[in-house]
Protein backbone atom coordinates (compact mmCIF):
# COMPACT_ATOMS: atom_id res chain seq x y z
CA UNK A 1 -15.64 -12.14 -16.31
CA UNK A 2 -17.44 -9.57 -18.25
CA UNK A 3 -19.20 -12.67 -20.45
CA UNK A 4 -20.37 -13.71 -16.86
CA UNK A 5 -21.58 -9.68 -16.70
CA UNK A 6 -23.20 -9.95 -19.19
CA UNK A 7 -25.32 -12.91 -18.97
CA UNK A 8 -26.22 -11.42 -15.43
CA UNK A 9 -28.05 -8.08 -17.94
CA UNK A 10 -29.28 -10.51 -19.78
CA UNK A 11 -30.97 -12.65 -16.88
CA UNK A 12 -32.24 -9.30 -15.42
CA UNK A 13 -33.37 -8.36 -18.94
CA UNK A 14 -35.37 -11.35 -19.54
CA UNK A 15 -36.98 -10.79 -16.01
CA UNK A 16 -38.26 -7.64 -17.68
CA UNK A 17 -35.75 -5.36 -15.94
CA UNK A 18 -33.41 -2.44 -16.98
CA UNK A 19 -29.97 -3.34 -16.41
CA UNK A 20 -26.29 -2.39 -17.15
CA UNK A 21 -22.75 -2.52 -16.77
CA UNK A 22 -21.72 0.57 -14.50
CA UNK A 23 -18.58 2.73 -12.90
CA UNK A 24 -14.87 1.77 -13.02
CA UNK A 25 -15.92 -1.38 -15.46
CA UNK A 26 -16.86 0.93 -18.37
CA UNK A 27 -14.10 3.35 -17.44
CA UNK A 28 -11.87 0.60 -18.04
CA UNK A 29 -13.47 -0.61 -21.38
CA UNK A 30 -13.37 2.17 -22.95
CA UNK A 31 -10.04 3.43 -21.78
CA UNK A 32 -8.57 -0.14 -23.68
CA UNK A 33 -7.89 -1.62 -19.97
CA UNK A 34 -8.98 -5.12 -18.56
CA UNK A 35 -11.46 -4.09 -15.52
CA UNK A 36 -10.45 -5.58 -12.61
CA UNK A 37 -14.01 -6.62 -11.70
CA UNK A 38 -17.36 -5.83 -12.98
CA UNK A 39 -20.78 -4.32 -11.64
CA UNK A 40 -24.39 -4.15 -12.81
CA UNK A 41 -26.88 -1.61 -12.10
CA UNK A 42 -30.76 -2.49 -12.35
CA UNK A 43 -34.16 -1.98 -11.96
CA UNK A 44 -34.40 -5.08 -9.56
CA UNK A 45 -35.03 -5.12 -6.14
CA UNK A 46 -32.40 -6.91 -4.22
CA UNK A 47 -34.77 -9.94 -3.25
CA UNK A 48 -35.82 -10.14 -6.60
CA UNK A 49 -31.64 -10.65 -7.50
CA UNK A 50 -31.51 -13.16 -5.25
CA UNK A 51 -34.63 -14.46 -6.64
CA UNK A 52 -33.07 -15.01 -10.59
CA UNK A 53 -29.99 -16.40 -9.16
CA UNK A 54 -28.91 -19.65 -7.15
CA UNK A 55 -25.47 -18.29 -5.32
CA UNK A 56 -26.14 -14.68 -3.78
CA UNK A 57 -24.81 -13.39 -0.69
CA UNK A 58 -26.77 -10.26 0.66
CA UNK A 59 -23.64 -8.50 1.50
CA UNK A 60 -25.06 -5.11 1.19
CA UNK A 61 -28.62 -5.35 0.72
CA UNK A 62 -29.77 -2.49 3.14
CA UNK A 63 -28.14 -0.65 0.66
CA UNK A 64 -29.40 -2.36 -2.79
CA UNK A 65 -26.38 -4.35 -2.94
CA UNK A 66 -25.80 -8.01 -3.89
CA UNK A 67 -23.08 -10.40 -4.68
CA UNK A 68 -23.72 -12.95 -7.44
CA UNK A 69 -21.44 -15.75 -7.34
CA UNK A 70 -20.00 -17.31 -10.72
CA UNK A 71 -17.53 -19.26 -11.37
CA UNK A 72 -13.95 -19.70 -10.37
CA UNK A 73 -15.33 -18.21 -7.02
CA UNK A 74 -15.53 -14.58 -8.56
CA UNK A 75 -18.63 -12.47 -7.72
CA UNK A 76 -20.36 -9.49 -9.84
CA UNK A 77 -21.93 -6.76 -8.19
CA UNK A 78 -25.19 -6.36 -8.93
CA UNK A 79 -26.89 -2.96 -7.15
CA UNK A 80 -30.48 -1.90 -7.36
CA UNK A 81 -30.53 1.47 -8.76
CA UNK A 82 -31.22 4.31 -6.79
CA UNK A 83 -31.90 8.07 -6.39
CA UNK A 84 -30.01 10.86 -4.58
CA UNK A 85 -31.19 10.94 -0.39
CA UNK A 86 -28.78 12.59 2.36
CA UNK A 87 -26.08 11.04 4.58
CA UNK A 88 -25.48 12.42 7.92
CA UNK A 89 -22.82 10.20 8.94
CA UNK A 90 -20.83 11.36 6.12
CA UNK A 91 -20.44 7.71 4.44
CA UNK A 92 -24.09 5.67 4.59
CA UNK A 93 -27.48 7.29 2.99
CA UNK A 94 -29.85 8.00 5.64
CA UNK A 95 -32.47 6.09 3.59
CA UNK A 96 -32.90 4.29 0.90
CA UNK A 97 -34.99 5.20 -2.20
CA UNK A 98 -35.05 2.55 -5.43
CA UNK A 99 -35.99 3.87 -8.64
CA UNK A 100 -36.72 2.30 -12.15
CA UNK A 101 -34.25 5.19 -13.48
CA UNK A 102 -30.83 4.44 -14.55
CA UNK A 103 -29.87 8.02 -15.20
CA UNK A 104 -31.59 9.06 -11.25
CA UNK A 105 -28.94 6.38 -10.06
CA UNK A 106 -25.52 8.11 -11.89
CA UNK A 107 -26.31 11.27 -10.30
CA UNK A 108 -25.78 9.86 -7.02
CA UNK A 109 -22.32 8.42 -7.93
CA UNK A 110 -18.75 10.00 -7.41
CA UNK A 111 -16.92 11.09 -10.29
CA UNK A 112 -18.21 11.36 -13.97
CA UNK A 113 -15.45 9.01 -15.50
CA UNK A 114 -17.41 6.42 -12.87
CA UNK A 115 -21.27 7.23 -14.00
CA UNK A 116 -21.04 6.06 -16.94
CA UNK A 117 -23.26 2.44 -18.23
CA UNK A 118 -22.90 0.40 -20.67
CA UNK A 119 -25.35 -1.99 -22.52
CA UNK A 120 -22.85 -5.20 -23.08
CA UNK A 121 -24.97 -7.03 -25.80
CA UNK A 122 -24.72 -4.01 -28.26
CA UNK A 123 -21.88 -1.93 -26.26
CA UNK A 124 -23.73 1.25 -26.54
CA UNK A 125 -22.55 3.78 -23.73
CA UNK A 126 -25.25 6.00 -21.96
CA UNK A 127 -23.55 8.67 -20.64
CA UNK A 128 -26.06 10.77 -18.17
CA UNK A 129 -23.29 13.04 -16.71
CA UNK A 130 -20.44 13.83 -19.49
CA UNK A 131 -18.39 11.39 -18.17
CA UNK A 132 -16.93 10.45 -21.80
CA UNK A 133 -15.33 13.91 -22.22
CA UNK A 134 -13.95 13.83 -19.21
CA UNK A 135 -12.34 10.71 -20.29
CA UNK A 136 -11.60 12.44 -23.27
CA UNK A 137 -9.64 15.22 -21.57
CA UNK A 138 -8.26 13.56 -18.89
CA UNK A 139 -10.48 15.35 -15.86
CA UNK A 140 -11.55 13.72 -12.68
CA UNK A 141 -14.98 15.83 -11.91
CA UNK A 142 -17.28 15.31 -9.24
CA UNK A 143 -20.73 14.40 -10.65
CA UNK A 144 -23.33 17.76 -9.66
CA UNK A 145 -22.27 19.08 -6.90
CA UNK A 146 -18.68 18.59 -5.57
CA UNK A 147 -19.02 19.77 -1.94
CA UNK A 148 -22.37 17.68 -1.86
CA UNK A 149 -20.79 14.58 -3.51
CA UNK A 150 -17.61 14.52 -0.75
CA UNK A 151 -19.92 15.48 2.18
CA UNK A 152 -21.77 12.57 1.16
CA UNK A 153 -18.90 10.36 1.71
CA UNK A 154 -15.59 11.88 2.65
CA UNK A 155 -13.17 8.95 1.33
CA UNK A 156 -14.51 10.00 -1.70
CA UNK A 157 -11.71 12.92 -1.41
CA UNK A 158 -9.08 10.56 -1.39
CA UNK A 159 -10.32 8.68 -4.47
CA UNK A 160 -10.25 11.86 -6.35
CA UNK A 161 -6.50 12.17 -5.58
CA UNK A 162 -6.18 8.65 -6.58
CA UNK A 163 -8.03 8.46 -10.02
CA UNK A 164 -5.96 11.46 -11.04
CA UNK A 165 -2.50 10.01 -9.81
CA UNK A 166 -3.65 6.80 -11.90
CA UNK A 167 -4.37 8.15 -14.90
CA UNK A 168 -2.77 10.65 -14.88
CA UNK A 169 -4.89 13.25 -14.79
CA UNK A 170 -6.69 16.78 -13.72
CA UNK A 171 -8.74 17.44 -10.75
CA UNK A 172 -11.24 19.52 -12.11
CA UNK A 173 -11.07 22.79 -10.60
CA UNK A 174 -14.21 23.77 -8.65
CA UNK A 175 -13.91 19.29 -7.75
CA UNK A 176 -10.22 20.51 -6.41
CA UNK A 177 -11.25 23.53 -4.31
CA UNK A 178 -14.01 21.16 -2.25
CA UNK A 179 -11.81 18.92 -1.51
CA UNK A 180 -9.18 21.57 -0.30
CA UNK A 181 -12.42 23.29 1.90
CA UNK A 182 -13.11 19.77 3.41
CA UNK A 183 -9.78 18.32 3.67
CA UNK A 184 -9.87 18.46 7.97
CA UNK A 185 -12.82 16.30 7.05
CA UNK A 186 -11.06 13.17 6.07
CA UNK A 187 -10.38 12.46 9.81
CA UNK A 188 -14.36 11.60 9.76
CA UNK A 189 -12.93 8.61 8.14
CA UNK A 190 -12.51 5.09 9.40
CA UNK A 191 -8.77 4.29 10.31
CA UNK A 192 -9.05 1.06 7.71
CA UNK A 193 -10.54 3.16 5.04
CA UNK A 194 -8.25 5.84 4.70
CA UNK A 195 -5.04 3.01 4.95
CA UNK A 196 -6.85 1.38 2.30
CA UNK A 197 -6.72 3.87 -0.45
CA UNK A 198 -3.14 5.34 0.79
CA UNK A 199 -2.20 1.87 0.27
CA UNK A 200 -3.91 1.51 -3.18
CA UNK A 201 -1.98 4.75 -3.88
CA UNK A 202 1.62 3.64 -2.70
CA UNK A 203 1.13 0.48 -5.02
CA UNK A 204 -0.63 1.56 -8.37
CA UNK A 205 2.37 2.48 -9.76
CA UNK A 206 1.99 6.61 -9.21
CA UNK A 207 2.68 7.24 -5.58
CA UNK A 208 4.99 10.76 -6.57
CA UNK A 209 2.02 11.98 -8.55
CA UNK A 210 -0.97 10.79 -5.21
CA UNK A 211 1.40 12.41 -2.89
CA UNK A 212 1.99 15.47 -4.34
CA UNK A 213 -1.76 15.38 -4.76
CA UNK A 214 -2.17 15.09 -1.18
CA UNK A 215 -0.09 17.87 0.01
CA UNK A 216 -1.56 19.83 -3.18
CA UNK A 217 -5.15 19.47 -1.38
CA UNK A 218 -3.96 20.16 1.76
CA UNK A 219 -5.61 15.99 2.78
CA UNK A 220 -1.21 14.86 3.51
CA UNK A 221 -1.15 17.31 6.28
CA UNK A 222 -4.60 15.49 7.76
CA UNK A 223 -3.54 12.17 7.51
CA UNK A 224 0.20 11.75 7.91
CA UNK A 225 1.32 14.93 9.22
CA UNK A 226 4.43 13.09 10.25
CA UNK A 227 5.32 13.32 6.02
CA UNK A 228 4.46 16.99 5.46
CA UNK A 229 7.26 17.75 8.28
CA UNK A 230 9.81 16.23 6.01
CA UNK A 231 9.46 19.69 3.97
CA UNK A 232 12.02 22.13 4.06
CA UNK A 233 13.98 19.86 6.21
CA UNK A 234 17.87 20.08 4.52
CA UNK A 235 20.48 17.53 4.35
CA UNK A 236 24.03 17.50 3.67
CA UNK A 237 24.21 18.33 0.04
CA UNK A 238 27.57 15.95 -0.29
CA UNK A 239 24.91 12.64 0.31
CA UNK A 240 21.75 14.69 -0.89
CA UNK A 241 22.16 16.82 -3.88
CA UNK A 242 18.54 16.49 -4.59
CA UNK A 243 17.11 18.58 -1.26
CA UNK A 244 15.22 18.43 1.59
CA UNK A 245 13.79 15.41 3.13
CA UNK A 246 10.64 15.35 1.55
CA UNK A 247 12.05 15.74 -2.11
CA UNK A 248 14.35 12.73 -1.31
CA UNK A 249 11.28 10.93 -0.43
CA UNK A 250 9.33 11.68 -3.24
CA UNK A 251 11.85 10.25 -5.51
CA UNK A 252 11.37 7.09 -3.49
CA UNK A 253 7.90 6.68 -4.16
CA UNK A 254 8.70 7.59 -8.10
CA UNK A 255 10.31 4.58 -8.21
CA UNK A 256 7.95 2.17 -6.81
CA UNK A 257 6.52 0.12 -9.91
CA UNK A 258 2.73 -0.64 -10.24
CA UNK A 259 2.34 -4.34 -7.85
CA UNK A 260 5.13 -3.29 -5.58
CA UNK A 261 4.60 -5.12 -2.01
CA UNK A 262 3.03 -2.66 0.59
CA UNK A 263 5.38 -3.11 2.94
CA UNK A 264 8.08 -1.88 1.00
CA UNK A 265 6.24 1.28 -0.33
CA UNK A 266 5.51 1.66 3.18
CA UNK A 267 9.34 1.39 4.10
CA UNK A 268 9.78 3.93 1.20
CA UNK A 269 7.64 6.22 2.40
CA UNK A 270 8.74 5.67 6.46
CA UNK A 271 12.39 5.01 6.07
CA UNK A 272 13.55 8.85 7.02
CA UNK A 273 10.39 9.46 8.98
CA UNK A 274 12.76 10.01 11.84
CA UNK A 275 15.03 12.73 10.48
CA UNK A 276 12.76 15.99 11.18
CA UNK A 277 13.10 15.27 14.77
CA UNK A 278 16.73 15.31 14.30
CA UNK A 279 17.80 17.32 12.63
CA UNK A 280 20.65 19.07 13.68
CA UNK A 281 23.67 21.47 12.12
CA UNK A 282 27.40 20.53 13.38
CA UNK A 283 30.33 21.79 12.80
CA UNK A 284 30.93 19.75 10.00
CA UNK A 285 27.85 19.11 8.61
CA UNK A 286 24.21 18.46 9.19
CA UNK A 287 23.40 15.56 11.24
CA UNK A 288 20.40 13.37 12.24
CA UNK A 289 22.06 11.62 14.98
CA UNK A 290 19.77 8.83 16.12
CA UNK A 291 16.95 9.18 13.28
CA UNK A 292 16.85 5.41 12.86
CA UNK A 293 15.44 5.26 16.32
CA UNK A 294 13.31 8.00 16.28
CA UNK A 295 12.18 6.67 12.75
CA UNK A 296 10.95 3.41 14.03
CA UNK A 297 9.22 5.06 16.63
CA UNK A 298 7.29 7.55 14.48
CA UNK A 299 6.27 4.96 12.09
CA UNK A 300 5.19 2.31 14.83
CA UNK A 301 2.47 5.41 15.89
CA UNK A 302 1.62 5.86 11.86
CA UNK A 303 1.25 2.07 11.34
CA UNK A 304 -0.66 1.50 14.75
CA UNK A 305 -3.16 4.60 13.53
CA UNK A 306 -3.17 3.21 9.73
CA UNK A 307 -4.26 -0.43 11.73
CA UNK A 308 -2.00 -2.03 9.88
CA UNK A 309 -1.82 -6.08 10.69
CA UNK A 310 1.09 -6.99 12.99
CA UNK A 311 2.73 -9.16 9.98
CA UNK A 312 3.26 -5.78 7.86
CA UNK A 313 4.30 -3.61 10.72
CA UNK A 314 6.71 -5.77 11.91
CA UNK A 315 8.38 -6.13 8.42
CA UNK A 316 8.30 -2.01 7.38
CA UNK A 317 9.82 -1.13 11.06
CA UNK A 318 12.27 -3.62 10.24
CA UNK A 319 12.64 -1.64 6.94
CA UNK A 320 12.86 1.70 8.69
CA UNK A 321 15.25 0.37 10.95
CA UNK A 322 18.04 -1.40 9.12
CA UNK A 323 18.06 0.87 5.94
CA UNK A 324 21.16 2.57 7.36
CA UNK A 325 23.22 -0.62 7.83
CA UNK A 326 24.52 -1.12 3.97
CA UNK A 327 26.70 1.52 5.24
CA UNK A 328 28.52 -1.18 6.56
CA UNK A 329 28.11 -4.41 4.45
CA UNK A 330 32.07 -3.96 2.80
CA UNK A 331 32.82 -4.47 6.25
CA UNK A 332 31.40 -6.53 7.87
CA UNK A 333 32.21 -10.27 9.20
CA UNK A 334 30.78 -12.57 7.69
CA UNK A 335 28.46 -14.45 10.48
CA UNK A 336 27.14 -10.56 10.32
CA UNK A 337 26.58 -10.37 6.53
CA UNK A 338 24.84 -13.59 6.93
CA UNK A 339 22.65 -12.70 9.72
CA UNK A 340 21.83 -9.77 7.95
CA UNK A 341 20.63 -11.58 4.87
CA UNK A 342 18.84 -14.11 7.37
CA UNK A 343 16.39 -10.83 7.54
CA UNK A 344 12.57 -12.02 6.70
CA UNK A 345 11.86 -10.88 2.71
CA UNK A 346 15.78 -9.56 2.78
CA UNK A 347 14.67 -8.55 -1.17
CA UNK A 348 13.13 -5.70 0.12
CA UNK A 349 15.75 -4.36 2.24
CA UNK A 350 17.95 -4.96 -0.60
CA UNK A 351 15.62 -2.93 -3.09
CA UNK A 352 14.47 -0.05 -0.47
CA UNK A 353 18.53 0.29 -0.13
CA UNK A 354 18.67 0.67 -4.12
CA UNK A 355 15.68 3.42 -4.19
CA UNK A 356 17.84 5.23 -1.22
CA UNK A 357 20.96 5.50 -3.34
CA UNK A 358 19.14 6.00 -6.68
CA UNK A 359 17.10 9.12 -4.81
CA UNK A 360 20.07 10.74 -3.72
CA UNK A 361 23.84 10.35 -4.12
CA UNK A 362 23.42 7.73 -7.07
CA UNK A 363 26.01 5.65 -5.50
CA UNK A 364 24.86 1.77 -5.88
CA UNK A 365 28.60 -0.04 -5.09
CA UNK A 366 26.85 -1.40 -1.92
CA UNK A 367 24.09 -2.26 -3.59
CA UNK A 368 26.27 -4.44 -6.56
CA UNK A 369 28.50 -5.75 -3.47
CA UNK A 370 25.45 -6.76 -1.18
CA UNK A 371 23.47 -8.28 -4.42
CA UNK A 372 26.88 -10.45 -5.27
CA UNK A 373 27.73 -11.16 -2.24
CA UNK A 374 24.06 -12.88 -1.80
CA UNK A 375 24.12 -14.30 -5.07
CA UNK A 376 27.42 -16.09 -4.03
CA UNK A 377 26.39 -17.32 -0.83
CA UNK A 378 24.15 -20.47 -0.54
CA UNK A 379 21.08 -20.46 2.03
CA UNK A 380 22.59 -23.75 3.63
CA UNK A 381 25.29 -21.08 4.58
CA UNK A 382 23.48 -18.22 5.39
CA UNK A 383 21.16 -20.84 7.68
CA UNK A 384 23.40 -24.02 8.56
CA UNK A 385 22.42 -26.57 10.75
CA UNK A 386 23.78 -26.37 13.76
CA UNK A 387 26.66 -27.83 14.52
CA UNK A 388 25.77 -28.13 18.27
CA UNK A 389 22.55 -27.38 20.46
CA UNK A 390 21.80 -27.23 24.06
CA UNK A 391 21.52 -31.26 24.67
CA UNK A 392 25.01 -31.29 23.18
CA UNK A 393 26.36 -28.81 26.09
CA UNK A 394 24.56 -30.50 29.04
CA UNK A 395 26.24 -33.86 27.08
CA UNK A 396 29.52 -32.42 27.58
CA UNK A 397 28.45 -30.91 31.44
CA UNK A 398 27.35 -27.55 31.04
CA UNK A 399 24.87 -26.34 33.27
CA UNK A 400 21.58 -24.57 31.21
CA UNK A 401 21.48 -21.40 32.26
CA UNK A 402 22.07 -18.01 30.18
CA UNK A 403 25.40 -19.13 29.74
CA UNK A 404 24.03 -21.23 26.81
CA UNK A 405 22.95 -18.66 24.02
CA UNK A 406 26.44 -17.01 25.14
CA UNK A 407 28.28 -20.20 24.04
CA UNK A 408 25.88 -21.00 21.18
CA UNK A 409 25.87 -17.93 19.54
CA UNK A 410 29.69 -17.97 19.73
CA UNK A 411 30.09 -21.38 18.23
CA UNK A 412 27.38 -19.99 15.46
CA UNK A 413 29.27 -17.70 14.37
CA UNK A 414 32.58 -19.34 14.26
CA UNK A 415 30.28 -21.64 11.87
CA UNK A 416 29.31 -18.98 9.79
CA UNK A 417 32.95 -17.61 9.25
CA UNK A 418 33.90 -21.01 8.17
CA UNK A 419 35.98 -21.95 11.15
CA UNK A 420 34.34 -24.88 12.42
CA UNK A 421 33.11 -27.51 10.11
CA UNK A 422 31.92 -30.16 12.02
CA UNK A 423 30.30 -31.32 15.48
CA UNK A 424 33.77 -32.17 17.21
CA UNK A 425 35.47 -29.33 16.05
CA UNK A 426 32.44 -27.20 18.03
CA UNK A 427 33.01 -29.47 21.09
CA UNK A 428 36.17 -28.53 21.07
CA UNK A 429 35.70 -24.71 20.52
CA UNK A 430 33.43 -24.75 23.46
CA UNK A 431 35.68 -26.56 25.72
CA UNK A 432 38.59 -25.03 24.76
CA UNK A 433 36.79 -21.43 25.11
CA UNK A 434 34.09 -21.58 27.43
CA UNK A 435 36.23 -24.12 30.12
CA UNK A 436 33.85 -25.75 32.59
């Protein structure tokens, strides 16, 4: 892709334009990483992009923005440069002002690790805002002013916590107390915004680091409010010698490796969700009686604000809501076990259960057992054919009614257990205990 890049400069080049490679791209490059995509900055006016190239799609040209297609379907982002105006709406410039300057257009940018250009035919590095020493020192720093740069667009707050949960680095600290001043800000945000960079977050491979971040700023207790009441919440030391709640969680998300579904740092994150609510001390020790229930409930309202698609919510409050039931697995019978495996992606039940454990007690003989007993069992097992379906019962003169998922359910898991084997050994189960 960046040979594509850079035949896109040189195009614009030969057009007798300025142009360069620009913002996470040259982070990338020169921090030894393969960018994930690649943008160009120019002199060019946006018709005049569209102009040098055959497949362009004007995705963003009220705002100097243009997609040129090349091959395999990928697109480079090619953006006229342009100067600093305000944004009232906290996202989108009021106005739009081109320049022929590539060092006007950094200072409008976010962070100095992302205003930095490159020239790809000699890979010289302009660098208008000290954006290589910050790479240097590992610093995430607003570029001019900080307030300025996150009233300009308030997401931009979030990204901050994100770059330096990446990499693994320092908020700078005058970059740090903006965002803490403007933190109640964030809810300025679109819904699908925010969701996207928590989700970016949970699944880069740092989600500790971005969520300590997050309550660190003061943005966690904006957004999900429903995860900074998991602090100072205690649990029964003899399951939870590492602490409250939120500590428990935290080691969750520590685990989560970089590619990790979203779902299941989602069911990470959620899976206890329910416990501040129910907290309780007994006599013998404290309780969250019913927290699986309230969990699912508290996470339905965080997914249903996050706008998360129906496909993903339905599979992390299926997380949140069967986490407990390894509990049981040793014993349970085994139409149960199998109906429990039957869950949709049961990997991820599997590994949230293995996080759990890891996070607190250590304890992973349910895990091993559940793992085995899966490995042992094959799907035409755990999902047989059915030995006998509703035409079969009216065959043998049952009336359809509710009666029927009664009888078949019963005859499935007899199947399951390995008691009936065939078609007339069901017939006979059903006559012999469901008489007519």
């Amino acid at each position: 892709m960046k040979q594509a890049a850079t035949e896109i400069v040189r195009t614009l080049r030969q057009k007798g334009h300025s142009a360069y490679l620009v913002g996470g791209c040259v982070r990338d490059l020169l921090l030894g990483k393969e960018p994930a995509d690649y943008d160009v900055a120019t002199s060019a006016t946006p018709d005049q992009v569209m102009q040098y190239f055959s497949q362009t799609y004007p995705v963003g040209a009220q705002f100097g923005v243009i997609l040129v297609e090349i091959e395999n379907k990928d697109f480079i982002e090619v953006a006229t440069f342009r100067s600093d105006v305000s944004y009232s709406d906290g996202r989108h410039p009021d106005a739009v002002r081109y320049t022929q300057s590539a060092k006007d257009d950094v200072q409008r940018r976010d962070f100095t690790i992302n205003g930095l250009l490159l020239d790809p035919e000699n890979d010289q590095v302009l660098d208008y805002v000290g954006g290589q020493m910050d790479l240097k020192n590992g610093i995430v720093r607003a570029i001019g002013n900080p307030v300025r740069r996150f009233e300009e667009d308030k997401l931009r707050m979030l990204r901050a916590v994100r770059f330096a949960a990446r990499f693994g680095y320092k908020i700078e600290n005058e970059t740090f107390a903006a965002i803490e001043g403007l933190a109640t800000e964030i809810k300025q945000v679109s819904r699908e915004r925010v969701r996207d960079e928590l989700l970016k977050m949970l699944t880069e491979g740092h989600a500790r680091r971005a969520f300590e971040l997050l309550d660190n700023t003061g943005l966690l207790d904006c957004i999900l409010p429903e995860i900074t009441r998991m602090k100072d919440v205690q649990q029964p030391p003899q399951f939870h010698p590492e602490g409250d709640v939120w500590t428990h969680t935290l080691m969750l998300l520590e685990q989560l490796q970089a590619g990790v579904s979203p779902t299941l740092a989602l069911g990470a994150l959620l899976h206890d969700v329910g416990k501040p609510a129910t907290f309780r001390v007994a006599p013998d020790r404290i309780r969250f009686d019913g927290h699986v229930e309230v969990g699912e409930k508290v996470a339905a309202e965080i997914l249903r604000r996050l706008r998360l698609s129906n496909e993903e919510t339905t599979q992390v409050l299926a997380l949140v809501a069967n986490h407990m039931r390894f509990a049981d697995v040793t014993k349970m019978k085994d139409s149960t076990l199998k109906r429990f495996f039957r869950l949709p992606r049961f990997e991820e039940h599997l590994e949230l259960h293995r996080m759990d454990c890891s996070a607190s007690h250590g304890k992973l003989d349910l895990y091993d057992f559940t793992r085995q007993k899966l490995a042992e069992t094959p799907p035409t097992e755990i999902r047989p054919e059915p030995l006998v379906k509703g035409n079969d019962l009216i065959g043998a003169g049952y009336e359809p009614g509710p009666r029927f998922k009664e009888i078949l359910d019963a005859v499935e898991d007899a199947q399951l257990e390995g008691r009936l084997r065939s078609r007339d050994e069901a017939i006979q189960f059903v006559t012999r205990e469901f008489p007519l």
